[in-house]
PDB file of N, CA and C in Angstrom:
ATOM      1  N   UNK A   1      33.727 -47.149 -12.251  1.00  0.00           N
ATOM      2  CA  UNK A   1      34.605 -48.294 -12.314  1.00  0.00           C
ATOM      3  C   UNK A   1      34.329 -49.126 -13.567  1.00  0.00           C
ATOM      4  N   UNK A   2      33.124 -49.294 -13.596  1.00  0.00           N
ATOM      5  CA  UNK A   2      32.878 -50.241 -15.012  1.00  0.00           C
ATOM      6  C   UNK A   2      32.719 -48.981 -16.347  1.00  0.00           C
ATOM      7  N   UNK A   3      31.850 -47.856 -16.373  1.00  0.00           N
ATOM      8  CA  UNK A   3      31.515 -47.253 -17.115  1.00  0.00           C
ATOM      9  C   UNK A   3      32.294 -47.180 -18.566  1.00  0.00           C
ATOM     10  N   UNK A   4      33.960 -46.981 -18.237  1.00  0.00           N
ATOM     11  CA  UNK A   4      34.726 -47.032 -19.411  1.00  0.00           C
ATOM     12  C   UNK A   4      34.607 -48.368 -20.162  1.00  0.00           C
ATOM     13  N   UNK A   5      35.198 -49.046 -19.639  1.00  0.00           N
ATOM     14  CA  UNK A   5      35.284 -50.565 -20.374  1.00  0.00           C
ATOM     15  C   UNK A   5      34.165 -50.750 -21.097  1.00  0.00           C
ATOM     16  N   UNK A   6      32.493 -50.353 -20.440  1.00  0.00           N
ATOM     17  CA  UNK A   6      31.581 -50.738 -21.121  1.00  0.00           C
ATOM     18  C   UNK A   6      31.625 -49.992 -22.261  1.00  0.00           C
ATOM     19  N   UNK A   7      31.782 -48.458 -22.275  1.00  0.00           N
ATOM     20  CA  UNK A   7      31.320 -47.701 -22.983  1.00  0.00           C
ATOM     21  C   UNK A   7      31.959 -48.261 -24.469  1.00  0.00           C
ATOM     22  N   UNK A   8      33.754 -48.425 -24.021  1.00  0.00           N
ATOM     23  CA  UNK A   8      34.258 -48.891 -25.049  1.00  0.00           C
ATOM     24  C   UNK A   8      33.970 -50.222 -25.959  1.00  0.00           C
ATOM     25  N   UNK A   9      33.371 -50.930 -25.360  1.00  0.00           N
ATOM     26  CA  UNK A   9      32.866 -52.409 -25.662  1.00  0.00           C
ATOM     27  C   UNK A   9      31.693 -52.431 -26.231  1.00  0.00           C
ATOM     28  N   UNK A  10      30.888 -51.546 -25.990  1.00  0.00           N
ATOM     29  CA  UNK A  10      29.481 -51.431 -26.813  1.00  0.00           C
ATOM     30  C   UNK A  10      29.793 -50.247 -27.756  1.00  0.00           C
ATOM     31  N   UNK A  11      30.699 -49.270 -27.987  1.00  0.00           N
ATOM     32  CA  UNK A  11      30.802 -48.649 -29.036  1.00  0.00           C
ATOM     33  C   UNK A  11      31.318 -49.706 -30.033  1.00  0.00           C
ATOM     34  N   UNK A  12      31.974 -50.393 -29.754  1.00  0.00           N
ATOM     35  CA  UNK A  12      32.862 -51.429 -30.820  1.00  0.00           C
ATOM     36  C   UNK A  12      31.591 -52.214 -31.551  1.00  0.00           C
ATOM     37  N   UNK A  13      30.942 -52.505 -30.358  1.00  0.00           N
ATOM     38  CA  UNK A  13      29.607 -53.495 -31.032  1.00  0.00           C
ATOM     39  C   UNK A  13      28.220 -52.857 -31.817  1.00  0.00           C
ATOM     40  N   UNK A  14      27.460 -51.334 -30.801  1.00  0.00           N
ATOM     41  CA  UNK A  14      26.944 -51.349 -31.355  1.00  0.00           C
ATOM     42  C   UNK A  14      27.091 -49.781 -31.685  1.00  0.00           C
ATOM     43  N   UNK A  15      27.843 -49.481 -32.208  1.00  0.00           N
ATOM     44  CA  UNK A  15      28.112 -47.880 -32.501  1.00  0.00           C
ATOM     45  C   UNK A  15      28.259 -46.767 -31.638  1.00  0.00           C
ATOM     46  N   UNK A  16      26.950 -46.241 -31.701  1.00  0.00           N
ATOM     47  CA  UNK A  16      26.480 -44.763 -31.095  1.00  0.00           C
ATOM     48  C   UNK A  16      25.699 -45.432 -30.267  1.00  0.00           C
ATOM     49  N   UNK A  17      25.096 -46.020 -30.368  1.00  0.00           N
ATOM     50  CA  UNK A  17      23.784 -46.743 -29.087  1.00  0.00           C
ATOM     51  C   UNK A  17      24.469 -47.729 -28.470  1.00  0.00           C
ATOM     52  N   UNK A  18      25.388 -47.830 -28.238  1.00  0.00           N
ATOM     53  CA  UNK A  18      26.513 -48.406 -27.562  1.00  0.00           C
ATOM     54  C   UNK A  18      26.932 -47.682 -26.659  1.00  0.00           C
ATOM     55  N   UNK A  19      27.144 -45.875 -26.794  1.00  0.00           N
ATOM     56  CA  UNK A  19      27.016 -45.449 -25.812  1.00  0.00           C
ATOM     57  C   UNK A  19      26.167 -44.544 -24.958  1.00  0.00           C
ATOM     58  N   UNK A  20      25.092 -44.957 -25.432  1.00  0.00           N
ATOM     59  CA  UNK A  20      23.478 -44.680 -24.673  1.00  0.00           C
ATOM     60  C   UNK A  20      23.142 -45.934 -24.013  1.00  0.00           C
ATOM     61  N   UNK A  21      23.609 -46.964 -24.278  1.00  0.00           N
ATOM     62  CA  UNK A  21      23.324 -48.160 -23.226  1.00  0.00           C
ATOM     63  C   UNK A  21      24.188 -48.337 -22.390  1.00  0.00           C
ATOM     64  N   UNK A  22      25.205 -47.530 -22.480  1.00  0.00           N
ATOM     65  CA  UNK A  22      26.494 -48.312 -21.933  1.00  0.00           C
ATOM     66  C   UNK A  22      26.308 -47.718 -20.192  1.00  0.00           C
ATOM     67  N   UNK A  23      25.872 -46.845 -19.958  1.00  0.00           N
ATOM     68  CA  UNK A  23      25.272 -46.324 -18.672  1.00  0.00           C
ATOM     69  C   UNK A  23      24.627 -46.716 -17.684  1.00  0.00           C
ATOM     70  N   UNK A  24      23.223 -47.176 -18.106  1.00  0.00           N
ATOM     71  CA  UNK A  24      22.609 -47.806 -17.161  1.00  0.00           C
ATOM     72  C   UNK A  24      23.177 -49.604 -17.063  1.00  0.00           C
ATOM     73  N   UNK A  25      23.979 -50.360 -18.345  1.00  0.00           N
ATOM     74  CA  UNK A  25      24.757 -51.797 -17.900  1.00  0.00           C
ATOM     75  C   UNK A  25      25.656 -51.502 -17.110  1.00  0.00           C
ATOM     76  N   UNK A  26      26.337 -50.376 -17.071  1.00  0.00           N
ATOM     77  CA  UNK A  26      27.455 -50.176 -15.993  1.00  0.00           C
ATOM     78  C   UNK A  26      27.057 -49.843 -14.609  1.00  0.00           C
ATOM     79  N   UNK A  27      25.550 -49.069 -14.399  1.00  0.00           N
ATOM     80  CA  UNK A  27      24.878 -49.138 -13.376  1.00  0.00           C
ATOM     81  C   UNK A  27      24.524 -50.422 -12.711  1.00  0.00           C
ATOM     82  N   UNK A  28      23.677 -51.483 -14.015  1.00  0.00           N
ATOM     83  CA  UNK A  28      23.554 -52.204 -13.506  1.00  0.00           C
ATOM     84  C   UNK A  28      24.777 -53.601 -12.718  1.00  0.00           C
ATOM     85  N   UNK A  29      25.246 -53.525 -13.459  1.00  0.00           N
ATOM     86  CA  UNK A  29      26.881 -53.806 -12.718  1.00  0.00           C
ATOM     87  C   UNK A  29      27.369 -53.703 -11.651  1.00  0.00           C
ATOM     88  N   UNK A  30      27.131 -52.453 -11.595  1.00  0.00           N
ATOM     89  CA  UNK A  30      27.940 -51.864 -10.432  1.00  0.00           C
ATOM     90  C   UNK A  30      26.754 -52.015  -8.968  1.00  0.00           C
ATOM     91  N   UNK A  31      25.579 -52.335  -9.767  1.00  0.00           N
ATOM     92  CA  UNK A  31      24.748 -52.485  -8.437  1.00  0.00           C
ATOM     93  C   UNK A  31      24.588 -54.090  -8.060  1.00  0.00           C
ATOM     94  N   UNK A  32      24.955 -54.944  -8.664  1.00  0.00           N
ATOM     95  CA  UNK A  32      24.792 -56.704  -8.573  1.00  0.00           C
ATOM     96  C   UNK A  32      25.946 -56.679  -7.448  1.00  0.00           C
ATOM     97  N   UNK A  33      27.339 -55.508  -8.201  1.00  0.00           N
ATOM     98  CA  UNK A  33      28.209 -55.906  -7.274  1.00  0.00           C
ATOM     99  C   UNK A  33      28.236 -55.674  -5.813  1.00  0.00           C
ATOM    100  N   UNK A  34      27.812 -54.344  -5.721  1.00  0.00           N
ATOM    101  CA  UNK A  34      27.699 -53.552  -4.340  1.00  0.00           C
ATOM    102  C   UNK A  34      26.666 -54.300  -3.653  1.00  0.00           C
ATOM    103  N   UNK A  35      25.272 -55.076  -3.881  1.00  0.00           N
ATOM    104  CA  UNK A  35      24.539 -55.450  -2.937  1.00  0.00           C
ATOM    105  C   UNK A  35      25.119 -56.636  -2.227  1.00  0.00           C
ATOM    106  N   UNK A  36      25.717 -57.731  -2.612  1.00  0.00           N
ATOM    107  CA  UNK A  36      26.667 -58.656  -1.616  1.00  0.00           C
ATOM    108  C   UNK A  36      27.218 -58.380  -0.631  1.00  0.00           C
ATOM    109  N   UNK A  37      28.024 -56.787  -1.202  1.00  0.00           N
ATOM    110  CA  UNK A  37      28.873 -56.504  -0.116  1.00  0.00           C
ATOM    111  C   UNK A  37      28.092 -56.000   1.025  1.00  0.00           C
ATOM    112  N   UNK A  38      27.577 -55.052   0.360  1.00  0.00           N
ATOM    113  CA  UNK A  38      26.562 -54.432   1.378  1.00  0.00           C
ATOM    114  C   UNK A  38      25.741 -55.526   2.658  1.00  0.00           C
ATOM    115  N   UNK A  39      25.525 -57.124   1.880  1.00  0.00           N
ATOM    116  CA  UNK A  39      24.994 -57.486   3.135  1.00  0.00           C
ATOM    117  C   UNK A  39      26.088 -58.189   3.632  1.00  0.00           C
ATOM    118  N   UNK A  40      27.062 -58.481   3.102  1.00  0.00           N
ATOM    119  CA  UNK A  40      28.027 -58.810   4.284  1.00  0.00           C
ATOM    120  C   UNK A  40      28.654 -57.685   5.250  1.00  0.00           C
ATOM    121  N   UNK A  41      28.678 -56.826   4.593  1.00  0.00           N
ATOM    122  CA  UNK A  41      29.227 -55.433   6.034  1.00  0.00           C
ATOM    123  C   UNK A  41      28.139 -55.412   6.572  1.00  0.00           C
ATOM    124  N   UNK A  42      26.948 -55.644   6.707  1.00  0.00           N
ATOM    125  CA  UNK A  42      25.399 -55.098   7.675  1.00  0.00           C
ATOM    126  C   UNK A  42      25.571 -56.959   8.541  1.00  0.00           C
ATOM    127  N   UNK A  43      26.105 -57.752   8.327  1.00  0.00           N
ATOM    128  CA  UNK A  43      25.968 -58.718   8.941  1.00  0.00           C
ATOM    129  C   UNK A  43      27.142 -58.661   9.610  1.00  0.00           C
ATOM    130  N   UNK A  44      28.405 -58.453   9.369  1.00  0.00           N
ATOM    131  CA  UNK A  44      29.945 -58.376  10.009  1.00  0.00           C
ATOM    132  C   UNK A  44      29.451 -57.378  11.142  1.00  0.00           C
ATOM    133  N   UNK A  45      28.622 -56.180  10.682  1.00  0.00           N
ATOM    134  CA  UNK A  45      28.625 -55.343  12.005  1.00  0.00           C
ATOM    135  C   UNK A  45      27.428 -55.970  12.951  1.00  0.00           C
ATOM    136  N   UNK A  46      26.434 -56.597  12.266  1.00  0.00           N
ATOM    137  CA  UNK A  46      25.631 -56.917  13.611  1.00  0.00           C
ATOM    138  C   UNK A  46      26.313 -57.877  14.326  1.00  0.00           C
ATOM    139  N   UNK A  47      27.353 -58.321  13.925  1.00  0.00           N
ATOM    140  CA  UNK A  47      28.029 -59.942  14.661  1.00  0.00           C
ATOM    141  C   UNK A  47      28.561 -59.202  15.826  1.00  0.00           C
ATOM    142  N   UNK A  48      29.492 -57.955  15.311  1.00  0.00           N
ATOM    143  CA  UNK A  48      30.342 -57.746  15.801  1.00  0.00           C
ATOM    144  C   UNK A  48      29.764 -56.656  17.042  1.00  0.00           C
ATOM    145  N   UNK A  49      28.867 -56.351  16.891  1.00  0.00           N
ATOM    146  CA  UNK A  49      27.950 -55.539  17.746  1.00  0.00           C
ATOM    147  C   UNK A  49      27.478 -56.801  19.033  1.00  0.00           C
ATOM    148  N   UNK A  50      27.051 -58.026  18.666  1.00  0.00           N
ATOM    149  CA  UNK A  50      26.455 -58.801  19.783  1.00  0.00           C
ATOM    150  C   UNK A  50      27.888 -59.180  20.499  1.00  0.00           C
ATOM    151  N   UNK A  51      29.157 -59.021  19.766  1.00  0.00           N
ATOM    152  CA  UNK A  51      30.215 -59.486  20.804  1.00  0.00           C
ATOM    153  C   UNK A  51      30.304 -58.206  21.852  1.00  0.00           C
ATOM    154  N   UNK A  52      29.700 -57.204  21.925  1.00  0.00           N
ATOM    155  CA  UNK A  52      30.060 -56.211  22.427  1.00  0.00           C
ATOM    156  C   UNK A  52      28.784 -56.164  23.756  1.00  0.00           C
TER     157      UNK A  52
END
């Protein structure tokens, strides 16, 4: 999801090592985003588990 945009955005900036970094920032990205969610679905289901 992020990988392109970055890749393209750090080739512009920093060449070729623009896209040797551009990998693990898009990892890291993509993991800031996913852990939020992740604890709101592990909390939506325990809620929704004690209504049960």
């Amino acid at each position: 999801m992020f990988l392109i945009p970055v890749v393209m955005i750090f080739t512009k900036l920093l060449a070729l090592n623009g896209a040797i970094y551009a990998q693990p920032v898009a990892d890291i990205i993509s993991t800031l985003i996913t852990i939020p969610l992740a604890i709101k679905v592990k909390n939506d289901l325990k809620y929704s588990l004690k209504l049960n």
